[in-house]
PDB file of N, CA and C in Angstrom:
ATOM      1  N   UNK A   1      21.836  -5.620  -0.730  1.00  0.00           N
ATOM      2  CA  UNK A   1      20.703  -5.952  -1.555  1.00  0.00           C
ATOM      3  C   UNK A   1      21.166  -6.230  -2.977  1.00  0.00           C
ATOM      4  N   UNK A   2      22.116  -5.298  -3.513  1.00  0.00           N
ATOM      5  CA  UNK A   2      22.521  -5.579  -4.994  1.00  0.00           C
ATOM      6  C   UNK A   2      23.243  -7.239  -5.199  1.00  0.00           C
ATOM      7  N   UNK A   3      24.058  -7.404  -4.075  1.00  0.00           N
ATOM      8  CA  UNK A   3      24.429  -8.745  -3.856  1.00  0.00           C
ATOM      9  C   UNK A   3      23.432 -10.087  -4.177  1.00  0.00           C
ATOM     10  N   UNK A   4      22.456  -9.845  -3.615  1.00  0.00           N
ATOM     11  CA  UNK A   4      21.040 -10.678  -3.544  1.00  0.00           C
ATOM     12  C   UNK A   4      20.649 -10.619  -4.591  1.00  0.00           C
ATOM     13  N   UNK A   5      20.570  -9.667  -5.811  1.00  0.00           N
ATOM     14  CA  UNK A   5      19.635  -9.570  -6.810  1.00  0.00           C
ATOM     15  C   UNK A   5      20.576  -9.887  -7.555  1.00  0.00           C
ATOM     16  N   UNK A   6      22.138  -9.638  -7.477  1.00  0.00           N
ATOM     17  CA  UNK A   6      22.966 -10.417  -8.485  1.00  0.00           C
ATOM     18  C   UNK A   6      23.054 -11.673  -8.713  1.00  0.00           C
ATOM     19  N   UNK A   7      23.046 -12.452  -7.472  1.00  0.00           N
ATOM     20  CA  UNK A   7      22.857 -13.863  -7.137  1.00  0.00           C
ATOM     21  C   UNK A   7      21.706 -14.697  -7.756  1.00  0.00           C
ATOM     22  N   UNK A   8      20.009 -13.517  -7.262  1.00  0.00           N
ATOM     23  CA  UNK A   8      19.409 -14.221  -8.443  1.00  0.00           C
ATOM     24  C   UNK A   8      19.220 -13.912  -9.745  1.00  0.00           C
ATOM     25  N   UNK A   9      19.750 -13.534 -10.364  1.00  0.00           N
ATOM     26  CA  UNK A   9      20.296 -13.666 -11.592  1.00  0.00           C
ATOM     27  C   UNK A   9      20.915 -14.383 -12.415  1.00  0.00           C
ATOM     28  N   UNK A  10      21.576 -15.096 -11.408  1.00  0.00           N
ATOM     29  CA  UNK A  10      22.654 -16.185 -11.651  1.00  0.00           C
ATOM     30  C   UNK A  10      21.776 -17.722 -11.513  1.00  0.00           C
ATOM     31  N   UNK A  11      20.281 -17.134 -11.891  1.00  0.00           N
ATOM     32  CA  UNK A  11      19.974 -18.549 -11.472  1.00  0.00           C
ATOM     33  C   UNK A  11      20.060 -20.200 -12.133  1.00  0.00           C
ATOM     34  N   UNK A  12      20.034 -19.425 -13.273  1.00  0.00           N
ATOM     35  CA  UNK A  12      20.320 -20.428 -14.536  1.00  0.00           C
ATOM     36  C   UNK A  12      21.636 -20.979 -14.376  1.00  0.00           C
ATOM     37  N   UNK A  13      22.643 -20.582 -13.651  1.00  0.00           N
ATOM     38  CA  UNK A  13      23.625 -21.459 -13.582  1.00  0.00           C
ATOM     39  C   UNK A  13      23.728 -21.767 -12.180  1.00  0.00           C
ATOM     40  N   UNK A  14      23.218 -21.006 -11.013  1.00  0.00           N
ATOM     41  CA  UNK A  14      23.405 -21.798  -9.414  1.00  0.00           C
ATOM     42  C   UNK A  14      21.888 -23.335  -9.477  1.00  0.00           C
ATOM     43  N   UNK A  15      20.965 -23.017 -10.077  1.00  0.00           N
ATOM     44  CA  UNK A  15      20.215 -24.109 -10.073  1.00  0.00           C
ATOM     45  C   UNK A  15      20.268 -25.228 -11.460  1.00  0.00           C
ATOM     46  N   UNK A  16      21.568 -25.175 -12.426  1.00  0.00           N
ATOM     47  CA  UNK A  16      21.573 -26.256 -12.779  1.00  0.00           C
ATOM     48  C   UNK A  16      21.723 -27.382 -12.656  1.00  0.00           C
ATOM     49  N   UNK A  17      21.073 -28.750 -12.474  1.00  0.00           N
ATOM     50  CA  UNK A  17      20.355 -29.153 -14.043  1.00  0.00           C
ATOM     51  C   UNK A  17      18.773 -28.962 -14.147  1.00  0.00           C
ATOM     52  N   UNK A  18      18.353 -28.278 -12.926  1.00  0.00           N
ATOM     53  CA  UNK A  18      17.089 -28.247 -12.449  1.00  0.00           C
ATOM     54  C   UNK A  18      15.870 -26.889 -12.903  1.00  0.00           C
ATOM     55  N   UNK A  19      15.110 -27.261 -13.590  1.00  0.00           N
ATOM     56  CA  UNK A  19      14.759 -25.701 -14.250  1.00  0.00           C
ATOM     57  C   UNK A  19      12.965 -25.621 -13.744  1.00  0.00           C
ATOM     58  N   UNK A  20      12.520 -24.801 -13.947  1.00  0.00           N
ATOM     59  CA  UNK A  20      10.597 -24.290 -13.746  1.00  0.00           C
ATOM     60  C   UNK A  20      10.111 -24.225 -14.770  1.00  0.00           C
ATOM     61  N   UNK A  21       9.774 -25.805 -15.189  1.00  0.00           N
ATOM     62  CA  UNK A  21       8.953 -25.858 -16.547  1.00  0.00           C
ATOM     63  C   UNK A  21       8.048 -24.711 -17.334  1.00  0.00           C
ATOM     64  N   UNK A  22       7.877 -24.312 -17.430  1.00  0.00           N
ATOM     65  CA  UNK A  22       7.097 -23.214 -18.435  1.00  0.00           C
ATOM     66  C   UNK A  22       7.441 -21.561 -18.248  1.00  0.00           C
ATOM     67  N   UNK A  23       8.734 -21.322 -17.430  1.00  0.00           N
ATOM     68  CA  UNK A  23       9.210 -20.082 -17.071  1.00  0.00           C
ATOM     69  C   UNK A  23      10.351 -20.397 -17.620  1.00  0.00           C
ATOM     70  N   UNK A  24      10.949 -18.758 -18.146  1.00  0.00           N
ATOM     71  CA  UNK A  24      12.642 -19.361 -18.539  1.00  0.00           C
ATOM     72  C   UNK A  24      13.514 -18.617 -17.659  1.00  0.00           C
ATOM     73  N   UNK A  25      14.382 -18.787 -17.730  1.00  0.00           N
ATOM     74  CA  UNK A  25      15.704 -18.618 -16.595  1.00  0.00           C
ATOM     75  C   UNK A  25      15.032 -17.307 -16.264  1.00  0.00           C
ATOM     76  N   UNK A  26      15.408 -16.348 -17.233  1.00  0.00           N
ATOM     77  CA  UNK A  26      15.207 -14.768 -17.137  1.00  0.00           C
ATOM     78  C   UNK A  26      13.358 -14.508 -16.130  1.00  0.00           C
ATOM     79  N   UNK A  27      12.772 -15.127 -16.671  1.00  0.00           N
ATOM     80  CA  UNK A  27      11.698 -15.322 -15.449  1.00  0.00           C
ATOM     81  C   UNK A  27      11.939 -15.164 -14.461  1.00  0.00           C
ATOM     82  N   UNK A  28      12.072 -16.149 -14.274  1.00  0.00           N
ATOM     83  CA  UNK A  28      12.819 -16.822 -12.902  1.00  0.00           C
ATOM     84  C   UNK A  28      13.791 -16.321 -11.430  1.00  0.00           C
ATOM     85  N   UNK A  29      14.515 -15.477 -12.764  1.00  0.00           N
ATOM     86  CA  UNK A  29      15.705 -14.487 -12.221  1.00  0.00           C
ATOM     87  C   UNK A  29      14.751 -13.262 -11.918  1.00  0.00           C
ATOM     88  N   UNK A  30      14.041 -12.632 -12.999  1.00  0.00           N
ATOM     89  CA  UNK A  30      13.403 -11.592 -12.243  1.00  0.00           C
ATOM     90  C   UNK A  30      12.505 -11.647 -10.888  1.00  0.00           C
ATOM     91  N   UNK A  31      11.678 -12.744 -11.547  1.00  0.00           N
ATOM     92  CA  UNK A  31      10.979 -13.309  -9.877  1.00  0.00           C
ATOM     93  C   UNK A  31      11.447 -13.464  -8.836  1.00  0.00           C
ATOM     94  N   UNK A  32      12.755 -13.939  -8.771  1.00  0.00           N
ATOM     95  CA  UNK A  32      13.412 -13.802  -7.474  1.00  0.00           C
ATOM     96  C   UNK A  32      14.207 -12.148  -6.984  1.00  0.00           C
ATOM     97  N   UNK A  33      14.342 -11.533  -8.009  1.00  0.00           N
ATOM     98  CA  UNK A  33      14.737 -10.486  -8.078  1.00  0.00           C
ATOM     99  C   UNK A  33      13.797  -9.289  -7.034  1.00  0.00           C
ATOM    100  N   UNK A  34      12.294  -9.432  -8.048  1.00  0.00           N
ATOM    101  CA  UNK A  34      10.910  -8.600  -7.148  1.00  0.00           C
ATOM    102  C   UNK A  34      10.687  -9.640  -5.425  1.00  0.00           C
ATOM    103  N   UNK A  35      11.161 -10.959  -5.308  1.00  0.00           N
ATOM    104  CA  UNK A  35      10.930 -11.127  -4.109  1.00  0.00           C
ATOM    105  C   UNK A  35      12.210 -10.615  -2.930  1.00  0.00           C
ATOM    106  N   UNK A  36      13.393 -10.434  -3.782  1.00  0.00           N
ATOM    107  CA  UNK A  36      14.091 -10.144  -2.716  1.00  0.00           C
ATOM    108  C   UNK A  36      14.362  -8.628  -2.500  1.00  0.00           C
ATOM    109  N   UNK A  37      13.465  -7.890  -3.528  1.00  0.00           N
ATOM    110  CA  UNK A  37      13.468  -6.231  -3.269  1.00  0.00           C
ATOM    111  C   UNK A  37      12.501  -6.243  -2.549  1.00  0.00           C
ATOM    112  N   UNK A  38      11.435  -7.112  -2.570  1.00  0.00           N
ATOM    113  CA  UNK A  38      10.179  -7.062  -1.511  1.00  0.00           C
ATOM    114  C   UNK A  38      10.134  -7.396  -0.477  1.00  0.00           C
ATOM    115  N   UNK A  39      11.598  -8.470   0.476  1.00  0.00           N
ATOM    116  CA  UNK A  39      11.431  -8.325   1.545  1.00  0.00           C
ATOM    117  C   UNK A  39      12.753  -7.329   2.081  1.00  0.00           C
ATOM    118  N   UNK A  40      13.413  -6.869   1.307  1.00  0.00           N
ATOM    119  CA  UNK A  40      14.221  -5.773   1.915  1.00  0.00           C
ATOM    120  C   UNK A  40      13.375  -4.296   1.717  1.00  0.00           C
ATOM    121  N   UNK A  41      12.768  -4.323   1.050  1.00  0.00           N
ATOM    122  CA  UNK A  41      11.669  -3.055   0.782  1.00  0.00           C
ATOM    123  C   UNK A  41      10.456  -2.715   1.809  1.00  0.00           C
ATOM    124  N   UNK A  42      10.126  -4.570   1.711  1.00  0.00           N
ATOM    125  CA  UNK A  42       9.047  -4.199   2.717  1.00  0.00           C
ATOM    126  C   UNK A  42       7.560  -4.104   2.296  1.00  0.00           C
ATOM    127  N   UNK A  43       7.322  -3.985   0.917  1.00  0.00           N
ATOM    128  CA  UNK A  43       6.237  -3.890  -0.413  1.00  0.00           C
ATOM    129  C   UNK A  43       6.134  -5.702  -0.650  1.00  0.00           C
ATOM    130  N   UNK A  44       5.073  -5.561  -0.834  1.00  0.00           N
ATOM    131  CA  UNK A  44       4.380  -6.939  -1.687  1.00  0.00           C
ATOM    132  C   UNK A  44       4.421  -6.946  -2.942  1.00  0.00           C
ATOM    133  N   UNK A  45       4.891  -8.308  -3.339  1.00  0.00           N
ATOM    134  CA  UNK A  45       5.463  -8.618  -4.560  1.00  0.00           C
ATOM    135  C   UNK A  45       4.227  -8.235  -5.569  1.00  0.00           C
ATOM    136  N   UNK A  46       4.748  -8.086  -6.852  1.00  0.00           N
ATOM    137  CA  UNK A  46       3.326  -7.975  -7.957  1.00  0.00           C
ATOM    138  C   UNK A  46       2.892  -8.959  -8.032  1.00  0.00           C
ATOM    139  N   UNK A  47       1.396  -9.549  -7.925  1.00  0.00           N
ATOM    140  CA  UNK A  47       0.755 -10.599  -8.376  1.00  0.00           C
ATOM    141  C   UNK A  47       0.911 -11.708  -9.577  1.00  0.00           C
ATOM    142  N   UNK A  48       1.365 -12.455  -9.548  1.00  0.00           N
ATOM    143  CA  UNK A  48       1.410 -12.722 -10.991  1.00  0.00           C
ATOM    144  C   UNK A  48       1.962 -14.776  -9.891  1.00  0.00           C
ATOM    145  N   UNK A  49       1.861 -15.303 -10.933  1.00  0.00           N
ATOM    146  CA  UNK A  49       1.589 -16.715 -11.070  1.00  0.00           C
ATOM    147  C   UNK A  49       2.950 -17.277 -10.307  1.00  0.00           C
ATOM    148  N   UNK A  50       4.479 -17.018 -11.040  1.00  0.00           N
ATOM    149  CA  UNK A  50       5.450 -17.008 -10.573  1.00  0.00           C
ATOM    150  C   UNK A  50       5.994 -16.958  -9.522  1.00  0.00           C
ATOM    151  N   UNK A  51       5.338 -14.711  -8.964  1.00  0.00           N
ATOM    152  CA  UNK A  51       5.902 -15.171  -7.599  1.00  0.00           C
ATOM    153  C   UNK A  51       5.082 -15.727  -5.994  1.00  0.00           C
ATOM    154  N   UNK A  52       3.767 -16.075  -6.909  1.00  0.00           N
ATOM    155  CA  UNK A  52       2.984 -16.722  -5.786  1.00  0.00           C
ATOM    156  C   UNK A  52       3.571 -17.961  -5.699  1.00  0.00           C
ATOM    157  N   UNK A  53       4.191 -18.755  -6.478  1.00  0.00           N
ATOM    158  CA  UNK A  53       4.921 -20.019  -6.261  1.00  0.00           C
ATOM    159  C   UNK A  53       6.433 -19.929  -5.370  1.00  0.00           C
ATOM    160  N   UNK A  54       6.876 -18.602  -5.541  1.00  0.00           N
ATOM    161  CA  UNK A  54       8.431 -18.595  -4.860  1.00  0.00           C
ATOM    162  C   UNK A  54       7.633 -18.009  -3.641  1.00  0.00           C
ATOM    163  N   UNK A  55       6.961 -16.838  -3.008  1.00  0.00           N
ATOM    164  CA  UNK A  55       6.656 -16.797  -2.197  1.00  0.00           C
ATOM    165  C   UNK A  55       6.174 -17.968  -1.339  1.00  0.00           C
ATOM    166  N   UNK A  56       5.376 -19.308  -1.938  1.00  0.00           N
ATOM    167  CA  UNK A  56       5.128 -20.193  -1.228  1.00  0.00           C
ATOM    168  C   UNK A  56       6.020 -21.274  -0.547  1.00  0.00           C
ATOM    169  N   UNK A  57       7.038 -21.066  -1.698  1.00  0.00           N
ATOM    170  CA  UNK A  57       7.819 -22.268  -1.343  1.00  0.00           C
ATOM    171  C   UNK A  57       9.440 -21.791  -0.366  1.00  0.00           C
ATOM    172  N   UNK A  58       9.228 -20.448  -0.066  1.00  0.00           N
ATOM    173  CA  UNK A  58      10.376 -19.971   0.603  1.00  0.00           C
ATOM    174  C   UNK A  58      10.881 -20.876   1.603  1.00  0.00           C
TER     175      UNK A  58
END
Protein backbone atom coordinates (compact mmCIF):
# COMPACT_ATOMS: atom_id res chain seq x y z
CA UNK A 1 0.00 0.00 0.00
CA UNK A 2 2.82 2.54 0.93
CA UNK A 3 4.14 1.73 -2.61
CA UNK A 4 0.75 2.93 -4.16
CA UNK A 5 0.49 6.07 -2.18
CA UNK A 6 4.14 6.85 -3.01
CA UNK A 7 3.47 6.51 -6.63
CA UNK A 8 0.60 8.82 -6.28
CA UNK A 9 2.46 11.32 -5.13
CA UNK A 10 4.61 11.31 -7.83
CA UNK A 11 1.91 12.53 -9.84
CA UNK A 12 3.13 15.73 -11.00
CA UNK A 13 5.92 14.14 -12.60
CA UNK A 14 4.38 10.45 -13.85
CA UNK A 15 1.47 12.58 -15.56
CA UNK A 16 3.52 15.21 -17.18
CA UNK A 17 2.64 17.47 -19.55
CA UNK A 18 -0.92 16.73 -18.65
CA UNK A 19 -2.46 18.44 -15.51
CA UNK A 20 -6.50 18.84 -13.77
CA UNK A 21 -7.24 22.31 -14.46
CA UNK A 22 -8.30 23.93 -11.26
CA UNK A 23 -6.60 21.26 -8.79
CA UNK A 24 -2.85 21.41 -8.16
CA UNK A 25 -0.53 18.53 -8.24
CA UNK A 26 -0.67 18.21 -4.34
CA UNK A 27 -4.55 17.83 -4.84
CA UNK A 28 -4.35 15.53 -7.00
CA UNK A 29 -1.73 13.46 -5.24
CA UNK A 30 -3.79 13.43 -2.17
CA UNK A 31 -6.91 12.39 -4.08
CA UNK A 32 -5.37 9.59 -5.39
CA UNK A 33 -3.79 8.92 -2.20
CA UNK A 34 -7.64 8.71 -0.14
CA UNK A 35 -8.68 6.54 -3.28
CA UNK A 36 -6.08 4.08 -3.01
CA UNK A 37 -6.33 3.78 0.97
CA UNK A 38 -10.04 3.34 0.15
CA UNK A 39 -9.87 0.48 -1.91
CA UNK A 40 -7.23 -1.33 0.15
CA UNK A 41 -9.18 -0.22 3.33
CA UNK A 42 -12.33 -0.94 2.09
CA UNK A 43 -13.99 2.69 3.43
CA UNK A 44 -15.48 5.19 0.99
CA UNK A 45 -13.62 7.94 -0.11
CA UNK A 46 -14.55 11.54 1.54
CA UNK A 47 -16.96 13.34 -0.60
CA UNK A 48 -15.60 16.10 -2.14
CA UNK A 49 -15.57 17.12 -6.00
CA UNK A 50 -12.08 15.60 -6.85
CA UNK A 51 -12.51 12.26 -5.80
CA UNK A 52 -15.92 11.84 -7.37
CA UNK A 53 -14.06 12.54 -10.68
CA UNK A 54 -11.12 9.86 -10.03
CA UNK A 55 -13.57 7.47 -8.69
CA UNK A 56 -15.46 7.89 -12.01
CA UNK A 57 -12.96 7.72 -14.31
CA UNK A 58 -11.05 4.60 -12.83
Amino acid sequence: MQMAIDASQRYGIIAYPFNWDGYSTEEVANAYTQYIESMFLGEPMPAAELNSLIKKNR
